[in-house]
C-alpha atoms as a PDB file:
ATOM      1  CA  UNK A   1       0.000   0.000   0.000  1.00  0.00           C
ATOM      2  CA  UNK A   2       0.990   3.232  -1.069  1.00  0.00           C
ATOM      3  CA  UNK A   3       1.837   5.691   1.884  1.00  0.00           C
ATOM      4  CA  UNK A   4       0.336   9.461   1.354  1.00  0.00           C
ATOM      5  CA  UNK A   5       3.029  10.901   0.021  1.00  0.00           C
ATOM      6  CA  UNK A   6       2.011  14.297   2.101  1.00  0.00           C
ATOM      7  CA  UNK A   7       2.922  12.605   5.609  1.00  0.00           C
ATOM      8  CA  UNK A   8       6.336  13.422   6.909  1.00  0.00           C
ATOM      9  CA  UNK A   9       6.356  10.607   8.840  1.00  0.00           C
ATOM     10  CA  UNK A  10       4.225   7.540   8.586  1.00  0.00           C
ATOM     11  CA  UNK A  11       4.981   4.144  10.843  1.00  0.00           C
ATOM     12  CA  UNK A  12       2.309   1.669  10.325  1.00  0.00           C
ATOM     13  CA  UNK A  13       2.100  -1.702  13.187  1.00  0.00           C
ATOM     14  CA  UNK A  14       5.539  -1.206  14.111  1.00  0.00           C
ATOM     15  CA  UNK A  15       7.296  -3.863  16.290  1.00  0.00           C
ATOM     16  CA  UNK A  16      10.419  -4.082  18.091  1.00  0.00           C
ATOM     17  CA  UNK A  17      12.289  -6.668  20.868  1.00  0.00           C
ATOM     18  CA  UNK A  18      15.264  -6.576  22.387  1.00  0.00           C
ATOM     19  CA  UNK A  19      16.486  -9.179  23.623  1.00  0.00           C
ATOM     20  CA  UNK A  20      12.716 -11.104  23.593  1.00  0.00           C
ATOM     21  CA  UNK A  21      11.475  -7.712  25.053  1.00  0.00           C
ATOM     22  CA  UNK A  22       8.838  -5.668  23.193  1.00  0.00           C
ATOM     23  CA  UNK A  23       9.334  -2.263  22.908  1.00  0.00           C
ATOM     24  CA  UNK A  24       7.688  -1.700  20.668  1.00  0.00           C
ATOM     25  CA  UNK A  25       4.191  -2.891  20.308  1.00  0.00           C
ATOM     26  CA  UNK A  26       2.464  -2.430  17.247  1.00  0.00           C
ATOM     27  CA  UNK A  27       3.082   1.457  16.863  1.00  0.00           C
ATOM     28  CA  UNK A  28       1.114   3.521  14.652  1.00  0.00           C
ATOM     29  CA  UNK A  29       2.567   6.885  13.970  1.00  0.00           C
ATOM     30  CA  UNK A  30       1.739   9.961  11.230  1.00  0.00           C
ATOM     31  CA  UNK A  31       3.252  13.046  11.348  1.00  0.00           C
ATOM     32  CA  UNK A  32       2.356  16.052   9.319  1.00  0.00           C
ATOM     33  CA  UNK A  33       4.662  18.425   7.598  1.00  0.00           C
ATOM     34  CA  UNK A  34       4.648  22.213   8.792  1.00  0.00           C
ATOM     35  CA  UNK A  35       4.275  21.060  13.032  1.00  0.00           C
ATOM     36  CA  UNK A  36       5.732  20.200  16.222  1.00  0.00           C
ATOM     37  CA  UNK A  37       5.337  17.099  17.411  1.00  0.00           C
ATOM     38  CA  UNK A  38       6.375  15.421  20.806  1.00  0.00           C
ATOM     39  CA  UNK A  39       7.104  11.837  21.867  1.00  0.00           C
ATOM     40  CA  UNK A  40       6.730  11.811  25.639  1.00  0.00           C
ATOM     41  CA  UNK A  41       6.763   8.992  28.107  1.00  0.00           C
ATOM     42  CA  UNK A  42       8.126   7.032  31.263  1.00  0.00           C
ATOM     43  CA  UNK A  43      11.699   5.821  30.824  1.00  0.00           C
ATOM     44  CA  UNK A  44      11.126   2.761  28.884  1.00  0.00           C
ATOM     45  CA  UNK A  45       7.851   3.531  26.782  1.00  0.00           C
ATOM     46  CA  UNK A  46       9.561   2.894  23.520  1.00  0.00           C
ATOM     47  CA  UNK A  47      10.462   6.715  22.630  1.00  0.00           C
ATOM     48  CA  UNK A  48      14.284   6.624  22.071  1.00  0.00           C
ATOM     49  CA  UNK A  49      13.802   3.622  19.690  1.00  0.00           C
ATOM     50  CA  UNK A  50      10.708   5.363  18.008  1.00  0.00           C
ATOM     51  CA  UNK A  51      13.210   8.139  17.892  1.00  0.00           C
ATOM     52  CA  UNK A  52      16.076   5.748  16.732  1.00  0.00           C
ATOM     53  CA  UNK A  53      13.734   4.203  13.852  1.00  0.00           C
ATOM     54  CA  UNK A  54      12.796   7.521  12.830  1.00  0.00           C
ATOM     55  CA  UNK A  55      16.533   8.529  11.914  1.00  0.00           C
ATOM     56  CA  UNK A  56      17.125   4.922  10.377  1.00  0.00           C
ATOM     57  CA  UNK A  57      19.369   3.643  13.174  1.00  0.00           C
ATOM     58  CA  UNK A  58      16.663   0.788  14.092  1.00  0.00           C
ATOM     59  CA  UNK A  59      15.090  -0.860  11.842  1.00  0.00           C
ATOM     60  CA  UNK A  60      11.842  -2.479  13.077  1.00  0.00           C
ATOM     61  CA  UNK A  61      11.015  -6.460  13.485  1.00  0.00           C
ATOM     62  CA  UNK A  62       7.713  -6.008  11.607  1.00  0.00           C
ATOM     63  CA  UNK A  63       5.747  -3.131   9.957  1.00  0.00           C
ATOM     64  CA  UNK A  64       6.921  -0.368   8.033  1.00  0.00           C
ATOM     65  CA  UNK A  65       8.205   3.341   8.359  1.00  0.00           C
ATOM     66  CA  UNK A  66       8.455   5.817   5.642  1.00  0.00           C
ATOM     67  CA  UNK A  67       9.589   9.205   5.805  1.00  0.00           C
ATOM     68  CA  UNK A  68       9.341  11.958   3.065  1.00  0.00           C
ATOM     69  CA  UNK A  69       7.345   8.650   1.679  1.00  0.00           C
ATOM     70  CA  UNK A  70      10.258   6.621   1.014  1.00  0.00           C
ATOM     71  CA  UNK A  71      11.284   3.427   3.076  1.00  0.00           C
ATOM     72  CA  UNK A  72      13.873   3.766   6.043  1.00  0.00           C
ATOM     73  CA  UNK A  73      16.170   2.048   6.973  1.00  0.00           C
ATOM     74  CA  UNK A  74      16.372   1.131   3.215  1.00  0.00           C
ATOM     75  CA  UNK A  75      16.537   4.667   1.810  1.00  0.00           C
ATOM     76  CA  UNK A  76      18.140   5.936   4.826  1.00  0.00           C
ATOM     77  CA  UNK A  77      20.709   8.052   2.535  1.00  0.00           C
ATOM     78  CA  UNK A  78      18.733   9.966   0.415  1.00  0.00           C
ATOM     79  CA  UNK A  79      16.385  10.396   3.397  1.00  0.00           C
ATOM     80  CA  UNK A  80      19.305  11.753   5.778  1.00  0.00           C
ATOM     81  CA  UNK A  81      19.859  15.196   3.106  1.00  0.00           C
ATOM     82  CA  UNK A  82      16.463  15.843   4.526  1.00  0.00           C
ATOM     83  CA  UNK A  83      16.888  15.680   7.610  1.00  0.00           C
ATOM     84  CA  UNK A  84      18.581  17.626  11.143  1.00  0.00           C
ATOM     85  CA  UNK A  85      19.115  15.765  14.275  1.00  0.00           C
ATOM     86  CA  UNK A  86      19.881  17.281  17.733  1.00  0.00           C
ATOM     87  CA  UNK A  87      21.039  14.800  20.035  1.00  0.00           C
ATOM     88  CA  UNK A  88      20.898  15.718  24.111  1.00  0.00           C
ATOM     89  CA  UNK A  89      24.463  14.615  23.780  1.00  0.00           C
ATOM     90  CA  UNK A  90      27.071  17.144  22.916  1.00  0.00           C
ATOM     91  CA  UNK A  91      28.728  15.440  19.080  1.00  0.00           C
ATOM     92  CA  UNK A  92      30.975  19.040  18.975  1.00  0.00           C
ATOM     93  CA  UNK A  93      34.085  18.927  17.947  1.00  0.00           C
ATOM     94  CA  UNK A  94      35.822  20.263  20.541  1.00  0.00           C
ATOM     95  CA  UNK A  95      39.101  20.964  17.945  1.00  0.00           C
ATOM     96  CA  UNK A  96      37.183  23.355  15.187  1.00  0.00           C
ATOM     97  CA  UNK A  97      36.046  26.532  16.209  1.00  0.00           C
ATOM     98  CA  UNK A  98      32.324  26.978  16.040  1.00  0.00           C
ATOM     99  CA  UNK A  99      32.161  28.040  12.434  1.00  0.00           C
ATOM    100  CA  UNK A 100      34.553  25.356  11.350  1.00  0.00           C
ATOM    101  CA  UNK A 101      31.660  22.938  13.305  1.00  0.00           C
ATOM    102  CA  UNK A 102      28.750  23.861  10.617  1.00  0.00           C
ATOM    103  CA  UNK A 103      31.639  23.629   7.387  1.00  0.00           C
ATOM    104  CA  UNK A 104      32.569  20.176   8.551  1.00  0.00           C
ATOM    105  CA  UNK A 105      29.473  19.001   9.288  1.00  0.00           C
ATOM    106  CA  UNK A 106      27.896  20.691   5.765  1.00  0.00           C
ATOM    107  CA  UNK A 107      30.827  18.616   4.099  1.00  0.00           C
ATOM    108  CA  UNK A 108      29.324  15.301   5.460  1.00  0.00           C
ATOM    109  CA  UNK A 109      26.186  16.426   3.412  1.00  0.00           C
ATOM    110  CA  UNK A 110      28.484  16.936   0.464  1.00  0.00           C
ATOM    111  CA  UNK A 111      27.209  20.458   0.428  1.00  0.00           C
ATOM    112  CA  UNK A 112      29.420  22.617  -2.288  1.00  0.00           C
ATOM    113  CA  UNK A 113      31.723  24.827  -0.534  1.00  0.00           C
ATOM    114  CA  UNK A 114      30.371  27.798  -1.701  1.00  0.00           C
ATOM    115  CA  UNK A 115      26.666  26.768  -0.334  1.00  0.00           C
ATOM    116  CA  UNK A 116      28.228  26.125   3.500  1.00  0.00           C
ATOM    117  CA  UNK A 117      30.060  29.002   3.357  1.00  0.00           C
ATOM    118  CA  UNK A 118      26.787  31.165   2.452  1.00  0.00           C
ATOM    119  CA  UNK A 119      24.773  29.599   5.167  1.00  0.00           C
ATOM    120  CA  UNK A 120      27.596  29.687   8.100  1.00  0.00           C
ATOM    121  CA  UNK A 121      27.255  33.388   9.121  1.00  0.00           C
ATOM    122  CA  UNK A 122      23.123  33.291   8.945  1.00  0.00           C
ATOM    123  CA  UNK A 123      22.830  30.423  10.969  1.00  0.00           C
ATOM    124  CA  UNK A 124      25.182  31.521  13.854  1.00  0.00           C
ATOM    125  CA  UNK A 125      23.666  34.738  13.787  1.00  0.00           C
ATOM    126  CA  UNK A 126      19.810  32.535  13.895  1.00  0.00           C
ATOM    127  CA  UNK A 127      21.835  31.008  17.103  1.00  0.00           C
ATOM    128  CA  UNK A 128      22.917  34.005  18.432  1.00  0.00           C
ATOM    129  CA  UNK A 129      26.413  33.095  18.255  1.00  0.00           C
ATOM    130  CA  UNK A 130      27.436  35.671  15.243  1.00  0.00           C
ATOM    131  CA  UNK A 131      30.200  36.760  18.230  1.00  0.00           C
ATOM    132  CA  UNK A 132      31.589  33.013  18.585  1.00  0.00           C
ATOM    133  CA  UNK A 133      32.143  32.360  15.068  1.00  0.00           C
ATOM    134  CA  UNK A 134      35.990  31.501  15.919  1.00  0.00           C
ATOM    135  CA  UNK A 135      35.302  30.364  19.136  1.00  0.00           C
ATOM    136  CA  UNK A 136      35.848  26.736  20.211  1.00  0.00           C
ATOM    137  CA  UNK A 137      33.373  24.672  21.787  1.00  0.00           C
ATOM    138  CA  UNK A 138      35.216  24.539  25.180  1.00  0.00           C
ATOM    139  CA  UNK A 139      34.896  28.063  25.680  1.00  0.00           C
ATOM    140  CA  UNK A 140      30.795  28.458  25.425  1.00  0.00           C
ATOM    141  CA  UNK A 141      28.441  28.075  28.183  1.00  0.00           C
ATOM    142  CA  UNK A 142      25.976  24.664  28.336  1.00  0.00           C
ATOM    143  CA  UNK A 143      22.848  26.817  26.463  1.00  0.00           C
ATOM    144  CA  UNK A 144      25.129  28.148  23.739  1.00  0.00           C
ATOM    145  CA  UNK A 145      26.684  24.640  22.807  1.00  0.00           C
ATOM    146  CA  UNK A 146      22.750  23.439  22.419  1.00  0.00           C
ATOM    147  CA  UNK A 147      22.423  26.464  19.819  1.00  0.00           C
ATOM    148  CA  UNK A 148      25.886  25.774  18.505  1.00  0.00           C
ATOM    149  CA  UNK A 149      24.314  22.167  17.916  1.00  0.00           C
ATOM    150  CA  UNK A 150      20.295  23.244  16.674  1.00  0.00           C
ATOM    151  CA  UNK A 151      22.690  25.862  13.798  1.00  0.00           C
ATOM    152  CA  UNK A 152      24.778  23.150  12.960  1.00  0.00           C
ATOM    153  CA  UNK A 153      21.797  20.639  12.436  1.00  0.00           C
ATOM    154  CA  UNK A 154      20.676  22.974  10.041  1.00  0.00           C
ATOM    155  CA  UNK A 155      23.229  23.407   7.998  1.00  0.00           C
ATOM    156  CA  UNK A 156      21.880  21.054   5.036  1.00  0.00           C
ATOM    157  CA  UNK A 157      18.630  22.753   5.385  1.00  0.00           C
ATOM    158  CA  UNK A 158      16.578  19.826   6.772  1.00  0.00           C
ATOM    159  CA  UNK A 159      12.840  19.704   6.221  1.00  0.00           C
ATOM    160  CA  UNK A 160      12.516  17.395   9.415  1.00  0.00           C
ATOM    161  CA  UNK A 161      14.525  18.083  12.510  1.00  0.00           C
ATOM    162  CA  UNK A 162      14.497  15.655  15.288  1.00  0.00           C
ATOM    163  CA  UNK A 163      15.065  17.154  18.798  1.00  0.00           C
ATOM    164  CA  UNK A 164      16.005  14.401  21.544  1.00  0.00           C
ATOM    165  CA  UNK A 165      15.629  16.213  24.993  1.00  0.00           C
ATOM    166  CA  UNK A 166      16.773  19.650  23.693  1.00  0.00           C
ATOM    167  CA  UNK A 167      16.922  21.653  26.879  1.00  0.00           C
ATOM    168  CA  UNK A 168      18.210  18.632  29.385  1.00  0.00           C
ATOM    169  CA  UNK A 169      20.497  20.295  31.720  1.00  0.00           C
ATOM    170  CA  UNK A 170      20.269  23.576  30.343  1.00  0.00           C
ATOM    171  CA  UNK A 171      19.263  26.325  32.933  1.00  0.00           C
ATOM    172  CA  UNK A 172      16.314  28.029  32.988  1.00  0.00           C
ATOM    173  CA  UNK A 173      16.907  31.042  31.007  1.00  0.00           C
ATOM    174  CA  UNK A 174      19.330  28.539  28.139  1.00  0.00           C
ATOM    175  CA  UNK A 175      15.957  26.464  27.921  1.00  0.00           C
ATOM    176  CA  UNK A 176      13.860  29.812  27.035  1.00  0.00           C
ATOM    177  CA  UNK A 177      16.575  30.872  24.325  1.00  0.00           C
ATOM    178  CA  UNK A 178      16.220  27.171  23.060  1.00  0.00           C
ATOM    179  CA  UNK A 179      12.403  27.788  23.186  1.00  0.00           C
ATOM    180  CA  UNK A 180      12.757  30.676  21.008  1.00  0.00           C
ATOM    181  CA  UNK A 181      14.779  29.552  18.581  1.00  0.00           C
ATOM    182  CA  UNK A 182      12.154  26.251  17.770  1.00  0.00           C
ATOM    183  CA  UNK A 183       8.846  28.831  17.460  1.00  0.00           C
ATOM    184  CA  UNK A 184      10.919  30.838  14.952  1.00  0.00           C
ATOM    185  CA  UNK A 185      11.969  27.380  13.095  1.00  0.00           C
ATOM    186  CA  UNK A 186       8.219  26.420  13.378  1.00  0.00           C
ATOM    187  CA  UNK A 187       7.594  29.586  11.477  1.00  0.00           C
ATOM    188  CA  UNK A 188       9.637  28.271   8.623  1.00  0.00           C
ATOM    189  CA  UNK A 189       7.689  24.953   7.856  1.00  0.00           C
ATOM    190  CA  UNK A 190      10.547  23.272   9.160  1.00  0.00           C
ATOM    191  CA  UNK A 191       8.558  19.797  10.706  1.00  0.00           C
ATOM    192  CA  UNK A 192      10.062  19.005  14.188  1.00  0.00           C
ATOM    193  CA  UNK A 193       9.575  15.969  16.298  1.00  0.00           C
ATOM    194  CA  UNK A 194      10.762  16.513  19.825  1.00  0.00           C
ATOM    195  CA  UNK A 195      11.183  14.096  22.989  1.00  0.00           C
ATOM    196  CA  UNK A 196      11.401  15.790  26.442  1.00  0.00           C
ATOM    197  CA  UNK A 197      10.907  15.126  29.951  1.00  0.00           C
ATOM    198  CA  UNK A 198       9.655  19.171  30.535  1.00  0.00           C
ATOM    199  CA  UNK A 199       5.938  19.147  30.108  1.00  0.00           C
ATOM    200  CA  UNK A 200       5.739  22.889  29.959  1.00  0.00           C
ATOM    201  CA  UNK A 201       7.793  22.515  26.535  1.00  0.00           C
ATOM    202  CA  UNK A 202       5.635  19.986  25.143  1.00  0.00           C
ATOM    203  CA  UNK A 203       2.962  22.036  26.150  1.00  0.00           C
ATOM    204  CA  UNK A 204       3.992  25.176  25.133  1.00  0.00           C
ATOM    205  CA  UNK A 205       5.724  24.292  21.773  1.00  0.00           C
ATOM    206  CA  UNK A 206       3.634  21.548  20.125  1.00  0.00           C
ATOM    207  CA  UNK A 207       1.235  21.134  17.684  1.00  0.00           C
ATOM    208  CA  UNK A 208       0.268  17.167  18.991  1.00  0.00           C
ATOM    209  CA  UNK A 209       1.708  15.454  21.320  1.00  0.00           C
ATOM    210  CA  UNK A 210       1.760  11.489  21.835  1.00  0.00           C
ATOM    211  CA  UNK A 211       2.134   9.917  25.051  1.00  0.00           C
ATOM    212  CA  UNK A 212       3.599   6.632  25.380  1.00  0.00           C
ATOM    213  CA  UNK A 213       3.613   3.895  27.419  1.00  0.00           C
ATOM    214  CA  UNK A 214       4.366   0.294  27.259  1.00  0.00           C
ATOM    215  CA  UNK A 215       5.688   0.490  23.602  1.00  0.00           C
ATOM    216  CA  UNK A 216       2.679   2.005  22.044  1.00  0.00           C
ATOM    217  CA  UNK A 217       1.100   5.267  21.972  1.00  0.00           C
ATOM    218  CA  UNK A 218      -1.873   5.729  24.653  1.00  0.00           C
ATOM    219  CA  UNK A 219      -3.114   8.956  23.531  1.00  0.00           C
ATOM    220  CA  UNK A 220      -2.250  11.354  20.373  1.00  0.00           C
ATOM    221  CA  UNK A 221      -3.799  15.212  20.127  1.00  0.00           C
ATOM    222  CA  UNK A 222      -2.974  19.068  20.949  1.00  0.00           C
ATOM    223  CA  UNK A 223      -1.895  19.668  24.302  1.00  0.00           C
ATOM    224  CA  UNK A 224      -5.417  21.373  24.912  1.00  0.00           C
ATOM    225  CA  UNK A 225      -7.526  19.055  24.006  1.00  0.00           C
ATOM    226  CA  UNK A 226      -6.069  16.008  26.327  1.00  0.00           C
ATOM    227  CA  UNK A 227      -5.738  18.851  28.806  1.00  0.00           C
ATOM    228  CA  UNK A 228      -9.740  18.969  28.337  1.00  0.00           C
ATOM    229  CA  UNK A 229     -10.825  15.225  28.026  1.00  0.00           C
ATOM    230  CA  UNK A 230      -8.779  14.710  31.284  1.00  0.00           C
ATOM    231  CA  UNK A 231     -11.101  17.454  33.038  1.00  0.00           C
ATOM    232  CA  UNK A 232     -14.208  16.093  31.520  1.00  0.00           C
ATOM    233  CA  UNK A 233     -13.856  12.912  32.868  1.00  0.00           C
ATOM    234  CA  UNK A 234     -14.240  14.305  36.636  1.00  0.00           C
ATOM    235  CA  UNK A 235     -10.668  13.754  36.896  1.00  0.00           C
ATOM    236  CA  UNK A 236      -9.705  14.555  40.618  1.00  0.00           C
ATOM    237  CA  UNK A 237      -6.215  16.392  41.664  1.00  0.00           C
ATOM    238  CA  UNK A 238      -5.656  16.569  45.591  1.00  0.00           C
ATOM    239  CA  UNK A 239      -8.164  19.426  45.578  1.00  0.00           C
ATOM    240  CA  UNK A 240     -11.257  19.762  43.439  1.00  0.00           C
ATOM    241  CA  UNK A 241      -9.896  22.318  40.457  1.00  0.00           C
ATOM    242  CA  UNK A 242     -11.117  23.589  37.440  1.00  0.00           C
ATOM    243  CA  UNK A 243      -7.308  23.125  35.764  1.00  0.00           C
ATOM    244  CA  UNK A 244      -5.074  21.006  34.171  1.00  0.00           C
ATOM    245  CA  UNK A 245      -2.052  20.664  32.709  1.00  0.00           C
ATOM    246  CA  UNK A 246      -0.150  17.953  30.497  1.00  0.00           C
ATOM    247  CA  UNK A 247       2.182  16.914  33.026  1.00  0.00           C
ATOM    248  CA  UNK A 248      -1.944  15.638  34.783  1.00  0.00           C
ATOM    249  CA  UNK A 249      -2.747  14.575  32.047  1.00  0.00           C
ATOM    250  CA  UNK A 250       0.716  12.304  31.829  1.00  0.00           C
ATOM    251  CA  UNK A 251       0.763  10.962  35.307  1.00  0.00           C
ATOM    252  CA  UNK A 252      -3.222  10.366  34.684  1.00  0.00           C
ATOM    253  CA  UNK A 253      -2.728   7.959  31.652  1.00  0.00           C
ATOM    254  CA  UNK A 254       0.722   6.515  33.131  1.00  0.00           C
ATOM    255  CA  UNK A 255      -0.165   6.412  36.457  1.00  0.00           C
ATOM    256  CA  UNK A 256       3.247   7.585  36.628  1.00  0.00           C
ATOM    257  CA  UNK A 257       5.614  10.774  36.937  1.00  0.00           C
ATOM    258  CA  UNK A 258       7.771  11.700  33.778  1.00  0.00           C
ATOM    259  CA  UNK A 259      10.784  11.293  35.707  1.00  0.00           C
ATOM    260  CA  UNK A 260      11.305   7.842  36.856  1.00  0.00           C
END
């Protein structure tokens, strides 16, 4: 069956084990181009190799997942032009100075000199790090080395950009930057799937969200309307309240907290 070719992401009945353990169990995923999108979901759930499968690093037991409507892992390559990944992990070179970062990684794209070079100064300047051009990594604070890494994941102009816990360890203030930086990328039908522990970013930057649990996805809409079915069903916090939020909504469909 043909997969509609307007779907960024489409993962029909996937299945994964590890080891004899499911972690995947029969997921069903679409994305749509032009949003933000977040996986969230007890350590676990099946989000990291969601995630993982995704970028073409997993390939699944059974079922199928096509991005841009081609088949991944199998067309991983001409997939990966498409695509920016930010990992919660800092991949930096600590050697090259930040500018030298995006022309390396542009090269990996086999991006034409010429076309790095043009998109080097924008992009740091989108990051606001136009002053650490020639800066290395070593010398930037946690918040800028997550921008150095969001500019650099750009570099081959990505249509989809995954995001795995962007703003982990970041201080308050770094996370807000971060924040800014993904509404103005949002604006620029870029698509963006994102996995986070902070509900107040999945709330406050997403289109849909889909929480997980148990390797499959328990519930899939915008952050306000799961905010509302949880209040309609006479859901109960410790007092009687006429509000919500997602991380209630979470801990209601879990029955646990995000952070394990």
């Amino acid at each position: 069956p043909h997969c509609h070719a307007n779907l960024v992401i489409e993962a029909k009945n996937i299945h994964k084990s590890f080891a004899n353990k499911p972690v995947l169990n029969g997921l069903d995923l679409e994305l749509q181009p032009a949003s933000v999108f977040a996986l969230l979901g007890p350590n676990g759930a099946g989000k990291t190799t969601t995630f993982r499968m995704c970028l073409g690093l997993t390939a699944p037991d059974s079922g199928r997942v096509q991005v841009f409507g081609e088949d991944m892992p199998q067309q991983a390559l001409s997939i990966k032009s498409r695509l920016g990944v930010v990992s919660q992990f800092d991949s930096l070179d600590p050697d090259f100075t930040c500018a030298e970062n995006l022309l390396v990684y542009g090269r990996y794209f086999g991006m034409a000199r010429a076309d790095i070079d043009a998109r080097i100064e924008p992009l740091l300047a989108f990051a606001a790090l136009g002053h650490k051009a020639n800066a290395k990594p070593g010398e930037l604070s946690g918040g800028m080395k997550r921008r150095l890494s969001l500019a650099r994941s750009l570099i081959n102009d990505p249509q989809l950009l995954l995001l795995d816990e962007p703003t982990t360890g970041l201080d308050p203030q770094a996370r807000r930057n971060l924040w800014d930086l993904i509404e103005k990328l949002k604006k620029r039908d870029i698509t963006i799937i994102l996995t986070t522990h902070y509900m107040e970013e999945a709330q406050l930057l997403c289109d849909r969200v889909a929480i997980m649990d148990g390797g499959e996805i328990i519930a899939l809409d915008s952050p306000n309307k799961l905010i509302k079915n949880l209040l309609a069903t006479g859901f109960k916090k410790k007092e009687v309240v006429q509000q919500a939020d997602l991380e209630d909504v979470f801990i209601n469909l879990t029955g646990k907290a995000l952070r394990d």
